[in-house]
C-alpha atoms as a PDB file:
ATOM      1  CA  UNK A   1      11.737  21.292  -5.507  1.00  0.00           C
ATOM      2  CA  UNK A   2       9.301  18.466  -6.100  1.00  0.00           C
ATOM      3  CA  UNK A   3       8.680  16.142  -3.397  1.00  0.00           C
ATOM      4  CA  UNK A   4       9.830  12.504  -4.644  1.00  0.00           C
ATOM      5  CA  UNK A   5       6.609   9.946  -4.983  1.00  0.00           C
ATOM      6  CA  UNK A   6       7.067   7.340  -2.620  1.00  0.00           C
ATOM      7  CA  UNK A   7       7.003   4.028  -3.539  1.00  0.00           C
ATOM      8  CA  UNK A   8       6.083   0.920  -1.010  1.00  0.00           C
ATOM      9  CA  UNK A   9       6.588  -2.970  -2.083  1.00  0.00           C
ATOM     10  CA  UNK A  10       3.874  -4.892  -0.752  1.00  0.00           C
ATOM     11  CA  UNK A  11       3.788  -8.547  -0.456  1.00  0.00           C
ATOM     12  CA  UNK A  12       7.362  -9.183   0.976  1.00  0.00           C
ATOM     13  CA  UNK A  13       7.706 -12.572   2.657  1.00  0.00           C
ATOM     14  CA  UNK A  14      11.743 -13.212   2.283  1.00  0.00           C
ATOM     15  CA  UNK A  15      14.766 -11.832   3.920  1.00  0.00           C
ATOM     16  CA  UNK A  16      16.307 -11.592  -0.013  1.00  0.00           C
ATOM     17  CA  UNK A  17      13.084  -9.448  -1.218  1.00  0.00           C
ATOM     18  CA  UNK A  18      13.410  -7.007   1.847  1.00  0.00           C
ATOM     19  CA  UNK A  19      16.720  -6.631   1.520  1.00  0.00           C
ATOM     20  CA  UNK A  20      16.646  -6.103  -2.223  1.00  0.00           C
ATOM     21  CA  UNK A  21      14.081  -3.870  -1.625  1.00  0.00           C
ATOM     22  CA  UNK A  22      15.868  -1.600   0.786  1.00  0.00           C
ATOM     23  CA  UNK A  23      18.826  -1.680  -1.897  1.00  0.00           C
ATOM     24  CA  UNK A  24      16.591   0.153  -4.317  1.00  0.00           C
ATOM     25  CA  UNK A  25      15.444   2.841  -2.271  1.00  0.00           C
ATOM     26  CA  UNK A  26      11.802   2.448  -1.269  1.00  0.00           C
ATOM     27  CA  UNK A  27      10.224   4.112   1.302  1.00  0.00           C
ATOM     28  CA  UNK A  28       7.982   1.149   2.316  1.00  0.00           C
ATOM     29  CA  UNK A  29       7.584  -2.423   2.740  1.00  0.00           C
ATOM     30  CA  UNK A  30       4.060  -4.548   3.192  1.00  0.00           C
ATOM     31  CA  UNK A  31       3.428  -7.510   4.692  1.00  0.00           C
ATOM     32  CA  UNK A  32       0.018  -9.119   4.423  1.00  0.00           C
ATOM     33  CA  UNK A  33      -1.987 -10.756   7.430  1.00  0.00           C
ATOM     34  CA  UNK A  34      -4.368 -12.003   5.553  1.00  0.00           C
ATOM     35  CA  UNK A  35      -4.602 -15.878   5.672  1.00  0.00           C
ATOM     36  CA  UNK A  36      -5.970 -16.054   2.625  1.00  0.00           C
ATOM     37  CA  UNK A  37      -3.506 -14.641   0.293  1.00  0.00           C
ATOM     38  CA  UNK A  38      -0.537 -16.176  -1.107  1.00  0.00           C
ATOM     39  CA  UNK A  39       1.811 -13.726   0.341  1.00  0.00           C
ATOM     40  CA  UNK A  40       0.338 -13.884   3.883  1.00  0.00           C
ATOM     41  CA  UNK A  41       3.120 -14.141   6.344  1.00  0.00           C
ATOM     42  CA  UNK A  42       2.661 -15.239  10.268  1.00  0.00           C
ATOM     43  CA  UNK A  43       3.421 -12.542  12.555  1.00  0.00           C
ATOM     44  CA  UNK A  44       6.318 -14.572  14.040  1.00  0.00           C
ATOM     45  CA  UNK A  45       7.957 -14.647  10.575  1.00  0.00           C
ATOM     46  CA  UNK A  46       7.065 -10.633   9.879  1.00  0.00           C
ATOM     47  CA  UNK A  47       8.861 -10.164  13.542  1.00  0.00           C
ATOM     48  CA  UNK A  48      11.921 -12.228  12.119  1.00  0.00           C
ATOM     49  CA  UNK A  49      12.126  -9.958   8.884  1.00  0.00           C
ATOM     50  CA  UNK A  50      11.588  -6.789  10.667  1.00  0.00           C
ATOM     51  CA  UNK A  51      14.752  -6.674  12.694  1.00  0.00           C
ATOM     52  CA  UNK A  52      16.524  -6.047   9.004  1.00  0.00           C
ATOM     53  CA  UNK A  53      14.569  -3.197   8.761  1.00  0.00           C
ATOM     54  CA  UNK A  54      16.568   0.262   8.354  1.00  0.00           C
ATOM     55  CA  UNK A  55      16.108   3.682  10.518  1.00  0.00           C
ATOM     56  CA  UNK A  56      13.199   5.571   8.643  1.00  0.00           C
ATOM     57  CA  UNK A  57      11.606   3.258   6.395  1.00  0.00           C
ATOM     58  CA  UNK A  58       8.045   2.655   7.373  1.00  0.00           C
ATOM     59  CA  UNK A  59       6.713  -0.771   7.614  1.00  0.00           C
ATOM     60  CA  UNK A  60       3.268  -1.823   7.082  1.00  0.00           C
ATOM     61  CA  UNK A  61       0.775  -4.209   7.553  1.00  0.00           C
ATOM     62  CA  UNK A  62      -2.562  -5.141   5.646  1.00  0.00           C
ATOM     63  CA  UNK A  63      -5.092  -7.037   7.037  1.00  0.00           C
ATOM     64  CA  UNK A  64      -8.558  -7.872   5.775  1.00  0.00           C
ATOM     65  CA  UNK A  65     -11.833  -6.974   8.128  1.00  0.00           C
ATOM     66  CA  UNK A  66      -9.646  -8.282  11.289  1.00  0.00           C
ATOM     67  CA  UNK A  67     -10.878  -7.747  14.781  1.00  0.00           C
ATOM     68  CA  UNK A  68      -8.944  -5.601  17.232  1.00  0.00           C
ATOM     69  CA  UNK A  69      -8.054  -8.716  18.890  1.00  0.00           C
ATOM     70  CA  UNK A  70      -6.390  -9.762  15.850  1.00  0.00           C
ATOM     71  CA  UNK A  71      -4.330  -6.297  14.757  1.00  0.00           C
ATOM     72  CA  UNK A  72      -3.162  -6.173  18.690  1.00  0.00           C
ATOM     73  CA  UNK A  73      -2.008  -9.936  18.679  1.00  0.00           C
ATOM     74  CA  UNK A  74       0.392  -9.072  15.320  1.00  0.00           C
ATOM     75  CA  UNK A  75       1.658  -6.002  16.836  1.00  0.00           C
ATOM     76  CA  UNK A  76       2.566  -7.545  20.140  1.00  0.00           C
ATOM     77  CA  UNK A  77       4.380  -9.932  17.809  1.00  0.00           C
ATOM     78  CA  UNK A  78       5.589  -7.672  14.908  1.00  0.00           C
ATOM     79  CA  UNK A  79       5.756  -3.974  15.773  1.00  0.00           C
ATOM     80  CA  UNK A  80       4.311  -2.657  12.240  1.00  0.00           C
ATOM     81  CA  UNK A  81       4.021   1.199  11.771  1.00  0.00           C
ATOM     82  CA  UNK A  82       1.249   1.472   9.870  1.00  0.00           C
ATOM     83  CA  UNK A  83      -2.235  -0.651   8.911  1.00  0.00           C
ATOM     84  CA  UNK A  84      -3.503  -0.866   5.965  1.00  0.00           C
ATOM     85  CA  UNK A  85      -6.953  -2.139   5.738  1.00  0.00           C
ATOM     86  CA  UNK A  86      -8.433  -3.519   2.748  1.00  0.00           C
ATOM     87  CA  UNK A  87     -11.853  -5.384   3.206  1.00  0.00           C
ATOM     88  CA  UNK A  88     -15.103  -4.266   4.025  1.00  0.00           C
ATOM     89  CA  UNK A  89     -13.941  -2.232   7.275  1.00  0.00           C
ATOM     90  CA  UNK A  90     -16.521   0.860   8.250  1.00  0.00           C
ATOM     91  CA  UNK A  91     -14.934   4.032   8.978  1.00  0.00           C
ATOM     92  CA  UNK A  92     -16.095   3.450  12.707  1.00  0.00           C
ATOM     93  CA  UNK A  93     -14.415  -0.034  12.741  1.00  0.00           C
ATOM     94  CA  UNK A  94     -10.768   1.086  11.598  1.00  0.00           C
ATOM     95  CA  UNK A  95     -10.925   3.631  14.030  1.00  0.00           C
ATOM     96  CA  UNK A  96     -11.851   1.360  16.997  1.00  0.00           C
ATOM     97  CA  UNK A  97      -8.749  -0.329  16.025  1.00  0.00           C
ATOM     98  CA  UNK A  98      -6.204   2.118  15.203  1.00  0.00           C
ATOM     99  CA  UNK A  99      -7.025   3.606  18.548  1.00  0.00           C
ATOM    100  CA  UNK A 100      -7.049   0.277  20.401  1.00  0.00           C
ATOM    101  CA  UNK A 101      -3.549  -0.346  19.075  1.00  0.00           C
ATOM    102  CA  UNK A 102      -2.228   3.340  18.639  1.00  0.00           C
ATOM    103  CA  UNK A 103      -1.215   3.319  14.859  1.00  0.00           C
ATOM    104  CA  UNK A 104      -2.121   5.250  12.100  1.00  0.00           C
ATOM    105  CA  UNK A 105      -3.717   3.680   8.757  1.00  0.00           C
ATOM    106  CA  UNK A 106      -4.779   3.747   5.480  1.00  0.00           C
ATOM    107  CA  UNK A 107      -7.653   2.759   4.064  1.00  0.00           C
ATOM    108  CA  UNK A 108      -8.038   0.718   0.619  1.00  0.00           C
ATOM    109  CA  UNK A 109     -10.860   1.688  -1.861  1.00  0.00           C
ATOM    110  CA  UNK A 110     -11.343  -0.723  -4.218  1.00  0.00           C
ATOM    111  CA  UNK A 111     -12.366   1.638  -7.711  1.00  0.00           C
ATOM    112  CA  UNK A 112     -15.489  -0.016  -9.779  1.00  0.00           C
ATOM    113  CA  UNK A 113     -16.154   0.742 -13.321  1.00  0.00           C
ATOM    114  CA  UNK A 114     -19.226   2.472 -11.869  1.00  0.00           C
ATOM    115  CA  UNK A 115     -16.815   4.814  -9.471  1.00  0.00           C
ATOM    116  CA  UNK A 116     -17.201   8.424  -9.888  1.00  0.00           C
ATOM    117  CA  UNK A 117     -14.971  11.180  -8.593  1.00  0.00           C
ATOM    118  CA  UNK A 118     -16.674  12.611  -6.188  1.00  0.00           C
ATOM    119  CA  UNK A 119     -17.334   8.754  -4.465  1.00  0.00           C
ATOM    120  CA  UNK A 120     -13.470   9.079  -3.804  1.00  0.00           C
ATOM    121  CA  UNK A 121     -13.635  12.579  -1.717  1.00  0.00           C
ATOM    122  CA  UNK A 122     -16.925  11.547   0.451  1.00  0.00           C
ATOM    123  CA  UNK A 123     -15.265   7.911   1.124  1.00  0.00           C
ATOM    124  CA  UNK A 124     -11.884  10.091   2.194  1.00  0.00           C
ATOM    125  CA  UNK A 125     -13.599  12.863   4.257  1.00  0.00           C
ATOM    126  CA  UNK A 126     -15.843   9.831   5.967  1.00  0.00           C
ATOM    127  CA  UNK A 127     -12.681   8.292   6.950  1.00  0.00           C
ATOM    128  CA  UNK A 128     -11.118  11.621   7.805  1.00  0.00           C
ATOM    129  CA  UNK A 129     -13.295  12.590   9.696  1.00  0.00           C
ATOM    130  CA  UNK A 130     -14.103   9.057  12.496  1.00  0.00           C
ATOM    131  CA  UNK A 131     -10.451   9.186  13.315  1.00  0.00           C
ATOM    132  CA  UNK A 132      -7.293  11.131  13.945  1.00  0.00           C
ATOM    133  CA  UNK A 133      -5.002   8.000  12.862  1.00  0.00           C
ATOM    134  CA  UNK A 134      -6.725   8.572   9.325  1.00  0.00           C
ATOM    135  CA  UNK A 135      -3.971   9.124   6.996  1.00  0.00           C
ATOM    136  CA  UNK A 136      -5.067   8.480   3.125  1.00  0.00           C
ATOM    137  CA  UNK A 137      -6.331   6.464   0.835  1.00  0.00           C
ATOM    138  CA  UNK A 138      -5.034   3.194  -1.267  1.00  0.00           C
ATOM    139  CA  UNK A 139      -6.748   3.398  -4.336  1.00  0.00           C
ATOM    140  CA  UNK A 140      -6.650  -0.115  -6.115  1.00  0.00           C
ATOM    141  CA  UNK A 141      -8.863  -1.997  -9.014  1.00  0.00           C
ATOM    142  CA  UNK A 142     -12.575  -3.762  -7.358  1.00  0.00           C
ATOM    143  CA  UNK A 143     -12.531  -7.595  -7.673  1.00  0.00           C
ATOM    144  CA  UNK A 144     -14.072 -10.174  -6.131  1.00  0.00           C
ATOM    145  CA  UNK A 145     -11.674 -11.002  -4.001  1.00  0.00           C
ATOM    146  CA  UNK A 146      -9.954  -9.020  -0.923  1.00  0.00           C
ATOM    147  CA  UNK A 147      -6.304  -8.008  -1.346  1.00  0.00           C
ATOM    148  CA  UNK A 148      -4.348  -6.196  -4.147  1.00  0.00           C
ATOM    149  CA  UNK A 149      -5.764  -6.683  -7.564  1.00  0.00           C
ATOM    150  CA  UNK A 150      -2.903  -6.619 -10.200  1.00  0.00           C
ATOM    151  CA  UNK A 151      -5.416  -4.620 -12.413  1.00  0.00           C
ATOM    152  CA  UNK A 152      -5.290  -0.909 -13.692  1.00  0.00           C
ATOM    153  CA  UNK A 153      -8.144   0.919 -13.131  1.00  0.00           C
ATOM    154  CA  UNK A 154      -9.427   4.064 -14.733  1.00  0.00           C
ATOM    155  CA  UNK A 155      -6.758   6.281 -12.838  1.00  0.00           C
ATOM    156  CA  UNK A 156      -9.166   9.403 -14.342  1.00  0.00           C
ATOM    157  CA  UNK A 157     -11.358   9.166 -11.687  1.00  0.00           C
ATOM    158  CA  UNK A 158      -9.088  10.605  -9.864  1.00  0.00           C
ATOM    159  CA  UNK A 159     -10.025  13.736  -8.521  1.00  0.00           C
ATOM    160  CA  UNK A 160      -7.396  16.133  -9.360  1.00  0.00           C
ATOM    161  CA  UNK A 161      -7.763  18.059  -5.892  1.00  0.00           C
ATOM    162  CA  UNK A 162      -7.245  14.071  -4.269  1.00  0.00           C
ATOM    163  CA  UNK A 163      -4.776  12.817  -6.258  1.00  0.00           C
ATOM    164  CA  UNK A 164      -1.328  14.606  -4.373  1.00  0.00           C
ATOM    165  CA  UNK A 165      -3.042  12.964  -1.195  1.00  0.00           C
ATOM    166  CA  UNK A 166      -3.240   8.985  -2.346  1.00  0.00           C
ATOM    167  CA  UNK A 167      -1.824   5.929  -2.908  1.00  0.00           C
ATOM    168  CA  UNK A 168      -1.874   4.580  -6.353  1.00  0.00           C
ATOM    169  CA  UNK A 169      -2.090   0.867  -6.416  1.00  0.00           C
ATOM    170  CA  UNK A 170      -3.814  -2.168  -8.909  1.00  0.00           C
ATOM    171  CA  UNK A 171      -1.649  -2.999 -11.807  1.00  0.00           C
ATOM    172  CA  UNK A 172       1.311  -1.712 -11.507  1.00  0.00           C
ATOM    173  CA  UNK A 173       4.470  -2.289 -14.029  1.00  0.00           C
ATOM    174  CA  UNK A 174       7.545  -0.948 -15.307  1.00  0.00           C
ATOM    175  CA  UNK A 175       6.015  -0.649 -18.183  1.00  0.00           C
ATOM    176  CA  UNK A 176       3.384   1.931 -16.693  1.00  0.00           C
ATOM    177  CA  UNK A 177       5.076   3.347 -14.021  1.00  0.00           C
ATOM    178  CA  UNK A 178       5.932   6.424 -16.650  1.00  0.00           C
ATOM    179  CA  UNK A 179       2.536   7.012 -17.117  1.00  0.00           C
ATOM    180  CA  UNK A 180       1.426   6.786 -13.114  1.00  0.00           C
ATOM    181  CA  UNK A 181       3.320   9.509 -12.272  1.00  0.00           C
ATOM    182  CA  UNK A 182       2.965  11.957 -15.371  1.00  0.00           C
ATOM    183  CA  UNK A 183      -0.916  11.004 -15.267  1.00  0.00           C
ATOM    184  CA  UNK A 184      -1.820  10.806 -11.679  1.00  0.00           C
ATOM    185  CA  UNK A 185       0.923  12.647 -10.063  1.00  0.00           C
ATOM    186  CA  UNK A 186      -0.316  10.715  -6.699  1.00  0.00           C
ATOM    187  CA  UNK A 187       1.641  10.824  -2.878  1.00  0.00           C
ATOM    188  CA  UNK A 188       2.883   7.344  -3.207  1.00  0.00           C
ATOM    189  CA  UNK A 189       2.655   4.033  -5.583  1.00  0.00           C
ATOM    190  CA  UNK A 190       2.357   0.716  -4.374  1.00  0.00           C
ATOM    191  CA  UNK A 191       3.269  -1.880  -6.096  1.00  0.00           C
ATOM    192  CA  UNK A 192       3.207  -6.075  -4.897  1.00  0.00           C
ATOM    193  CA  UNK A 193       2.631  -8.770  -8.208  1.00  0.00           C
ATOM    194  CA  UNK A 194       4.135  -6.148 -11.142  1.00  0.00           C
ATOM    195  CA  UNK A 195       7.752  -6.942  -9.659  1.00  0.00           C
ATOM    196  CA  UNK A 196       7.481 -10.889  -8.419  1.00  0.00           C
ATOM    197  CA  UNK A 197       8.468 -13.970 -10.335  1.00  0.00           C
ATOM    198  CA  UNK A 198       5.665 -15.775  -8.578  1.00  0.00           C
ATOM    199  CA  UNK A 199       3.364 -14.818  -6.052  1.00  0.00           C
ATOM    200  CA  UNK A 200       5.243 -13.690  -2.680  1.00  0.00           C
ATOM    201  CA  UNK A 201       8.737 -13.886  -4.627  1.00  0.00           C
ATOM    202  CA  UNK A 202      10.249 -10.750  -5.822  1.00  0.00           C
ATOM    203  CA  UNK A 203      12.178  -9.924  -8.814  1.00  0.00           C
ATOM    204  CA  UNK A 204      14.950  -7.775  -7.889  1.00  0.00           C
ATOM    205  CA  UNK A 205      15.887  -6.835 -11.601  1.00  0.00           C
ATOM    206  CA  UNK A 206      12.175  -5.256 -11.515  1.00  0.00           C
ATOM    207  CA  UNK A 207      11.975  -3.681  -8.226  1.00  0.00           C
ATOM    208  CA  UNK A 208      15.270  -1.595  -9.201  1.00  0.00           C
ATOM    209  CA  UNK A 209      13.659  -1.232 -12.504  1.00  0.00           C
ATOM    210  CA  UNK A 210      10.127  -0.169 -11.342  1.00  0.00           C
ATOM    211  CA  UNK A 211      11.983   2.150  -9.124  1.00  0.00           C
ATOM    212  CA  UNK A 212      14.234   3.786 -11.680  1.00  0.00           C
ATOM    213  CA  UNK A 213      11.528   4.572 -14.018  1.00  0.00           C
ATOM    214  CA  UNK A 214       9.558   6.151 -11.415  1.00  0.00           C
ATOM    215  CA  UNK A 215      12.297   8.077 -10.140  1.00  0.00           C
ATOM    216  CA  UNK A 216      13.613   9.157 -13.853  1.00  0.00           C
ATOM    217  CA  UNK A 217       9.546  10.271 -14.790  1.00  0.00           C
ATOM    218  CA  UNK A 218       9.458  12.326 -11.662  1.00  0.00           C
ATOM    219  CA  UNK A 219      12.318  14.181 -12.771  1.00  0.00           C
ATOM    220  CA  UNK A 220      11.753  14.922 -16.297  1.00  0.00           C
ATOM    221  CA  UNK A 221       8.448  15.899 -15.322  1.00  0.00           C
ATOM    222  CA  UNK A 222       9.522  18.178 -13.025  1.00  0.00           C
END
């Protein structure tokens, strides 16, 4: 039997979204430490939404070339499971911190028109191999700014070999969630602006949507 493609909501800032969230039957929720973004949430108020966290759902956090000062000050606040780094962080540097503050992490590439396939499996085996908290990559659409994107990249640039192994993120929908899992076939899907009614404020109608269609493509497929 076909392992089910995990799907994290990113961006969560309210008790309502969380809980809505949870309802549907993700596997994970993200909450952004980046000051910079529109969903960014203050560690005190992550800590507050984190006791309504079940057993077994993972929670993590994205941050944006932080220092380890900064990752260890959050955790001491908000216990998060996993990091999720999306700026310009050097293999070397998420390592540093992941040991510093013993959590595993993922790393964010951000895919360029320009990207080829086999960019993807040196920038994963770099990664893989500075640190044994390492766990996979976010794949998500380049622009100019840091944080999640809300664009679809060219998902065939995908190494097929890579693709079981990452997280598919940038512009994802409903309306394409069909075609991320038949086409890609990734690990997980992460998805933040394709279910909000404004930035930081979910939709539940379209998280339980996004996560039926996913669900209902994953078993037809198989």
């Amino acid at each position: 039997m076909e392992t089910p493609i995990k799907i994290k909501i990113c961006g969560i800032t309210r008790i309502e979204d969380l809980l809505c969230a949870v309802n549907a039957g993700v596997d994970a929720l993200g909450f952004v430490f980046y000051p910079h973004s529109p969903r960014y949430l203050a560690p005190q108020q992550a800590a507050q939404l984190l006791q309504h966290l079940p057993p077994f759902l993972t929670s993590v956090g994205l941050f944006v070339n932080p220092s380890i000062e900064e990752v260890s000050a959050v955790i001491k606040v908000a216990p998060i499971q996993l990091l999720q780094f999306h700026g310009d962080e050097t293999p070397e540097q998420c390592a540093a911190i992941a040991d510093a503050v013993n959590r595993p992490f993922i790393r964010a590439f951000r895919v360029k028109t320009d990207t080829k396939p086999i960019d993807l499996l040196e920038y994963e085996a770099s990664y893989r191999a500075a640190s044994r908290f390492f766990q996979g990559l976010l794949l998500d659409t380049y622009v100019d700014s840091f944080g999640g994107s809300g664009k679809v990249f060219d998902w065939s640039l995908i190494p097929k070999e890579l693709a079981p192994r990452v997280v598919l993120s940038g512009g994802l929908s409903v309306q394409n969630a069909t075609d991320a899992v038949v086409r890609v076939q990734p690990f997980a899907l992460d998805i933040s602006s394709g279910v909000e009614l404004a930035k930081g404020i979910k939709d539940a109608a379209k998280v339980q949507a996004f996560v039926t269609a996913v669900r209902l493509a994953q078993s037809v497929r198989s």
